[in-house]
N, C-alpha and C. Protein backbone atom coordinates (compact mmCIF):
# COMPACT_ATOMS: atom_id res chain seq x y z
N UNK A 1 0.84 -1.17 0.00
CA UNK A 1 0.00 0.00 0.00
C UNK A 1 0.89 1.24 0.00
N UNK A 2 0.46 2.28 -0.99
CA UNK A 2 1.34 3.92 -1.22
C UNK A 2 0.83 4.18 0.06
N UNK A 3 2.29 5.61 0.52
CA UNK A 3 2.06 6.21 1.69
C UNK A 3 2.43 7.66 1.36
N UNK A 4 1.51 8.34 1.82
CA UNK A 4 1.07 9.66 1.77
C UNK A 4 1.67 10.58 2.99
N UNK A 5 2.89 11.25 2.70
CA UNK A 5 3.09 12.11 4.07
C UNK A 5 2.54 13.81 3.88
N UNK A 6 2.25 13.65 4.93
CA UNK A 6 1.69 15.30 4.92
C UNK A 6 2.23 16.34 6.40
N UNK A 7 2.24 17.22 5.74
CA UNK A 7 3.14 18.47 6.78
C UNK A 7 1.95 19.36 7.41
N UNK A 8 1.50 19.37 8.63
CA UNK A 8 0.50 19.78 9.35
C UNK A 8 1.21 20.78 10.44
N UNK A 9 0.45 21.74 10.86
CA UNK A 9 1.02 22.34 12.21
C UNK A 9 0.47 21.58 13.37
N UNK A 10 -1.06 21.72 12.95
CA UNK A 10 -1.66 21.29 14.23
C UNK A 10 -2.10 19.98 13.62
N UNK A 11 -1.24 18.38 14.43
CA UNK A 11 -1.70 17.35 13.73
C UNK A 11 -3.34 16.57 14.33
N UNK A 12 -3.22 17.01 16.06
CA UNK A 12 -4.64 16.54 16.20
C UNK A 12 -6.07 16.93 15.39
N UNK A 13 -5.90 18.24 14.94
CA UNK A 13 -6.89 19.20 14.11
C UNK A 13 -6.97 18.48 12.97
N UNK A 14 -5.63 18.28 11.92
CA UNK A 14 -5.64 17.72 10.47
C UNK A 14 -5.85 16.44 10.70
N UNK A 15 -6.02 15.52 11.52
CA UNK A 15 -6.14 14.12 11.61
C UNK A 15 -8.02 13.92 11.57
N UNK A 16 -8.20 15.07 13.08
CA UNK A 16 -9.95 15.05 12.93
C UNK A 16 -10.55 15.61 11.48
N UNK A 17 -9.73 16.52 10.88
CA UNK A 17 -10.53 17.23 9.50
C UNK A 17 -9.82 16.07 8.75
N UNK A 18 -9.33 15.55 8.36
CA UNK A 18 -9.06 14.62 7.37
C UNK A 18 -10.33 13.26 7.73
N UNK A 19 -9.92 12.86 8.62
CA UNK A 19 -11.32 11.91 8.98
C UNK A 19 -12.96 12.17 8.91
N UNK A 20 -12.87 13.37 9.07
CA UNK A 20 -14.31 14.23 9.02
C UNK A 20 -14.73 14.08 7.37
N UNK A 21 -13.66 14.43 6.52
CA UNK A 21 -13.91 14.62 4.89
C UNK A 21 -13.86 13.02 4.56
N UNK A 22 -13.04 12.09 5.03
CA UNK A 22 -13.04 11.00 4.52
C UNK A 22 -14.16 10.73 4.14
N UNK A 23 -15.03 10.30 5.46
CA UNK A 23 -16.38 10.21 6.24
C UNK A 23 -17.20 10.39 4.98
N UNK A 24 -17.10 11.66 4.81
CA UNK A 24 -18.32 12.60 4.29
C UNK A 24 -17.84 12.39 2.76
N UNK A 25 -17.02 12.39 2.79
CA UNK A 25 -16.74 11.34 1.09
C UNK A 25 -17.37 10.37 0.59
N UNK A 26 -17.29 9.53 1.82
CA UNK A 26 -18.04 7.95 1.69
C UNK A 26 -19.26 8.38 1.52
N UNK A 27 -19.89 9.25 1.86
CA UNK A 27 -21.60 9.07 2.70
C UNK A 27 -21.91 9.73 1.39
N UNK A 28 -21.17 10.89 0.76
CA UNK A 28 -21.92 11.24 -0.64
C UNK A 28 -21.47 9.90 -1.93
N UNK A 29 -20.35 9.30 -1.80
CA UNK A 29 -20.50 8.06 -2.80
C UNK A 29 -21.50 7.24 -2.42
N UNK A 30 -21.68 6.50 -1.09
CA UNK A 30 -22.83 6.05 -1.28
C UNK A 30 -24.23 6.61 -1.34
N UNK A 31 -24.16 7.74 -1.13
CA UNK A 31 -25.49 8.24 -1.83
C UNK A 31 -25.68 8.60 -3.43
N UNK A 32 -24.86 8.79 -3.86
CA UNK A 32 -24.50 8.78 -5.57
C UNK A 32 -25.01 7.11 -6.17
N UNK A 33 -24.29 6.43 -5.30
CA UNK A 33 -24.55 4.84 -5.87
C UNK A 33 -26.03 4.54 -5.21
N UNK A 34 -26.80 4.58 -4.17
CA UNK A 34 -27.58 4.69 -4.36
C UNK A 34 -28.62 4.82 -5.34
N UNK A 35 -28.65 6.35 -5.70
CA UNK A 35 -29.22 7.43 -6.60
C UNK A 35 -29.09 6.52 -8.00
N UNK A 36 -27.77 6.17 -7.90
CA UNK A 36 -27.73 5.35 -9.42
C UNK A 36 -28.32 4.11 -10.13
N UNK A 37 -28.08 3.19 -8.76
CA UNK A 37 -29.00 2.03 -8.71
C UNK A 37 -30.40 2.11 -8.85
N UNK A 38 -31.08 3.25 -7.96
CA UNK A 38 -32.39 3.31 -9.00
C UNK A 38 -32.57 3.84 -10.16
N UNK A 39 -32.01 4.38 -10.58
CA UNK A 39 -32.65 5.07 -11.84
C UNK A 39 -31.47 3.86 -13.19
N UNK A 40 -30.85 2.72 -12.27
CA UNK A 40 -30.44 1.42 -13.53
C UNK A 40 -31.53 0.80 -13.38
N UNK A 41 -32.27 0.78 -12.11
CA UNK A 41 -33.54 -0.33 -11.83
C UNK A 41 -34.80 0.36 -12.56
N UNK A 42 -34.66 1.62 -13.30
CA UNK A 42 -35.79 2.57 -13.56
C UNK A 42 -35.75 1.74 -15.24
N UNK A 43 -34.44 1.82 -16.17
CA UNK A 43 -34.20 1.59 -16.70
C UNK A 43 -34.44 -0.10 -17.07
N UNK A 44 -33.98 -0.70 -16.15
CA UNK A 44 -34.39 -2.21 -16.37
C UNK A 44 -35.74 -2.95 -16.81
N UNK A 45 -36.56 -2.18 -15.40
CA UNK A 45 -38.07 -1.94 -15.41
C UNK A 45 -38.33 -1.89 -16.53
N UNK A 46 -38.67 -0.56 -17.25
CA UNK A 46 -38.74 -0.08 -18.64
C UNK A 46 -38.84 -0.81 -20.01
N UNK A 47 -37.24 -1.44 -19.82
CA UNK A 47 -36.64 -2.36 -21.25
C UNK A 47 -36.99 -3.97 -20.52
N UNK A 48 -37.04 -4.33 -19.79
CA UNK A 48 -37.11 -5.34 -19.04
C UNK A 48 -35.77 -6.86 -19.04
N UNK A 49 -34.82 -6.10 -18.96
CA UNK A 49 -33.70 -6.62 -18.89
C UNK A 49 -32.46 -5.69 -18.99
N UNK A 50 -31.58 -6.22 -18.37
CA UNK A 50 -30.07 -5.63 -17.89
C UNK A 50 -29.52 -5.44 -18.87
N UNK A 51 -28.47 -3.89 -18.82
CA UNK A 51 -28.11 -3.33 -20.15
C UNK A 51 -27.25 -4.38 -20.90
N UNK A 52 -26.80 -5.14 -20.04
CA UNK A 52 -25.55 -6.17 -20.92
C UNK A 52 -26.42 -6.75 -21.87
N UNK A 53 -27.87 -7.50 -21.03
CA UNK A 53 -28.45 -8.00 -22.28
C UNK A 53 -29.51 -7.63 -23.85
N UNK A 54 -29.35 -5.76 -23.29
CA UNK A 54 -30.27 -5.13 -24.43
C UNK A 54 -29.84 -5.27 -25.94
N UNK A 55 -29.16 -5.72 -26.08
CA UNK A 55 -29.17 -5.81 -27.80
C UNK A 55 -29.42 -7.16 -27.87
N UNK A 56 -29.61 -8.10 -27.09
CA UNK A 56 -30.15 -9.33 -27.43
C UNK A 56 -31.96 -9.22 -27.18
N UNK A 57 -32.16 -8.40 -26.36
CA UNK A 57 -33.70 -8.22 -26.09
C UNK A 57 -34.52 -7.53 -26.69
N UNK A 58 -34.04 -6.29 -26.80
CA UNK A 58 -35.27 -5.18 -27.48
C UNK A 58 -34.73 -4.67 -28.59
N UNK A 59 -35.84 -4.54 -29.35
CA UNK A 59 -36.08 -4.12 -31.01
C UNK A 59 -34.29 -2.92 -30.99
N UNK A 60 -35.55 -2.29 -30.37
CA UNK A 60 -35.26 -0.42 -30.22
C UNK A 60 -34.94 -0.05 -29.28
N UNK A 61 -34.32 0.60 -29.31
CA UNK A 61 -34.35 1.71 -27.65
C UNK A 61 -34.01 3.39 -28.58
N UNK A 62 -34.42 4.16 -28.12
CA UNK A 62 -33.75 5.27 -27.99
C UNK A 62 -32.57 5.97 -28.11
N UNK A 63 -31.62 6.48 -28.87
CA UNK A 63 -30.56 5.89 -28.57
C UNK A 63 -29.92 7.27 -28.02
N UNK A 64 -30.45 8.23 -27.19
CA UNK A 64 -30.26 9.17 -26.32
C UNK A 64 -30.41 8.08 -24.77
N UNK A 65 -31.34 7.71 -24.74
CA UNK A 65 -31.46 6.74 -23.89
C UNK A 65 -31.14 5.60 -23.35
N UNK A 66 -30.33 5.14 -24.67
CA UNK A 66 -29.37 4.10 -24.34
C UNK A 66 -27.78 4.74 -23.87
N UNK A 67 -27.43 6.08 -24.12
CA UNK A 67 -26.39 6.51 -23.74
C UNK A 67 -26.25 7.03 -22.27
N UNK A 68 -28.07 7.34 -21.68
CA UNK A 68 -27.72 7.79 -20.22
C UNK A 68 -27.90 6.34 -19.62
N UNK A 69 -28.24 5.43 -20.08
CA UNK A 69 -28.00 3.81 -19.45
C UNK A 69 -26.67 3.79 -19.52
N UNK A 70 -26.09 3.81 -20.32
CA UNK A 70 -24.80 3.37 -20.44
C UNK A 70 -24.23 4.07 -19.24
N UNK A 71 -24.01 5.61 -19.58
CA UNK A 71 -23.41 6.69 -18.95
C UNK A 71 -23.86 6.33 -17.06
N UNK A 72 -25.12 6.06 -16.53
CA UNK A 72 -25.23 5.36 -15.37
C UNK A 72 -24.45 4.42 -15.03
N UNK A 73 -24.57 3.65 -15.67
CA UNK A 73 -23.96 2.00 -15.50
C UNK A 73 -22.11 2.45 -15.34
N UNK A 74 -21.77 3.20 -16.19
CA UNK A 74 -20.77 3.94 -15.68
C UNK A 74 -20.09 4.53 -14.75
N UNK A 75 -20.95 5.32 -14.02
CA UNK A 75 -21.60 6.12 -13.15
C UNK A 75 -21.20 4.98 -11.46
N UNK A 76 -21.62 3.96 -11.85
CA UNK A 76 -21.96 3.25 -10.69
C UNK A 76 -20.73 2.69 -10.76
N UNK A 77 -20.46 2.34 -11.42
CA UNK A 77 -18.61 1.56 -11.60
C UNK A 77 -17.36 2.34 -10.75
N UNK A 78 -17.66 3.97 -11.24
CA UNK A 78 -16.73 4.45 -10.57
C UNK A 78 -17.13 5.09 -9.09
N UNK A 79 -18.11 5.28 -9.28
CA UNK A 79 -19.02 5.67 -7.40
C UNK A 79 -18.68 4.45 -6.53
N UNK A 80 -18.66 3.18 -7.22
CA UNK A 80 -17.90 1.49 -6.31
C UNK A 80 -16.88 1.95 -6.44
N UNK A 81 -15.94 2.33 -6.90
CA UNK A 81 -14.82 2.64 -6.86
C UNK A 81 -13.81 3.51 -5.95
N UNK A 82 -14.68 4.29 -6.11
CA UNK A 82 -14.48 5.89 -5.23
C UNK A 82 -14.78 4.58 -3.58
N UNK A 83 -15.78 4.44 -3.59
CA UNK A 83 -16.35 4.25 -2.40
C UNK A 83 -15.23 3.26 -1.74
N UNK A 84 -14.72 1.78 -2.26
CA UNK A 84 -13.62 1.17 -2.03
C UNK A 84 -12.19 1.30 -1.71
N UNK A 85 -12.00 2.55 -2.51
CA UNK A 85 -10.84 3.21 -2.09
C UNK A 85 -10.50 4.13 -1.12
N UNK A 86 -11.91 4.87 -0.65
CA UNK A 86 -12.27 5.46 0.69
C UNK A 86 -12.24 4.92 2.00
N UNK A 87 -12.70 3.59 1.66
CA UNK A 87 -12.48 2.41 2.72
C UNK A 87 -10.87 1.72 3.27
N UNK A 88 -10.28 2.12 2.14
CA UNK A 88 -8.76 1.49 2.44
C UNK A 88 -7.65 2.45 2.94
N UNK A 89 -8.35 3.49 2.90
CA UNK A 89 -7.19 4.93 3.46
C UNK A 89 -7.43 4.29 5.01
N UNK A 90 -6.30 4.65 5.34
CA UNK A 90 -5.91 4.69 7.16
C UNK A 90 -5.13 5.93 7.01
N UNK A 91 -5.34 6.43 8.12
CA UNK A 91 -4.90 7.99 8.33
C UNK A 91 -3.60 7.05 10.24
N UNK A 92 -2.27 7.16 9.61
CA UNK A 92 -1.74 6.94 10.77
C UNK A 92 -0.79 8.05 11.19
N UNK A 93 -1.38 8.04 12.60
CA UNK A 93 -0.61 9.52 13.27
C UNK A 93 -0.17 8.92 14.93
């Protein structure tokens, strides 16, 4: 694991504000992934199957509409992402 040094005056202060933002990092990725998951489940609903399998399922789609599917499904890949890597920071002081 990379290690990150940082030059603080006051380290009890930058340890609580670094943990405070971590925190609040996580809590808006998982509310992003959230947010995202329904509106893939809005989408599923709709076409009635998962984007991997839409060109085997439906005629047509939209194809403005197939790009904010996509662009979601995207969306959620890197919001797991974000969110996983938020989880693995340790702040050691």
């Amino acid at each position: 694991m990379a290690t990150i040094i940082l030059e603080v005056r006051d380290r009890d202060r930058a340890i609580a504000l670094l943990e405070a933002a971590l925190q609040k990092e996580a809590a808006h990725a998982e509310m992003g992934i959230v947010k995202t998951r329904r509106r893939l489940r809005e989408f599923e609903q709709k076409y009635g199957c998962k984007l991997e399998e839409l060109d085997n399922q439906v005629a047509s789609i939209d194809p403005l509409e197939r790009v904010e599917w996509e662009g979601e499904s995207e969306m959620l890949r890197r919001l797991e992402g974000e969110k996983e890597l938020l989880r693995t920071i340790r702040i050691c002081g």
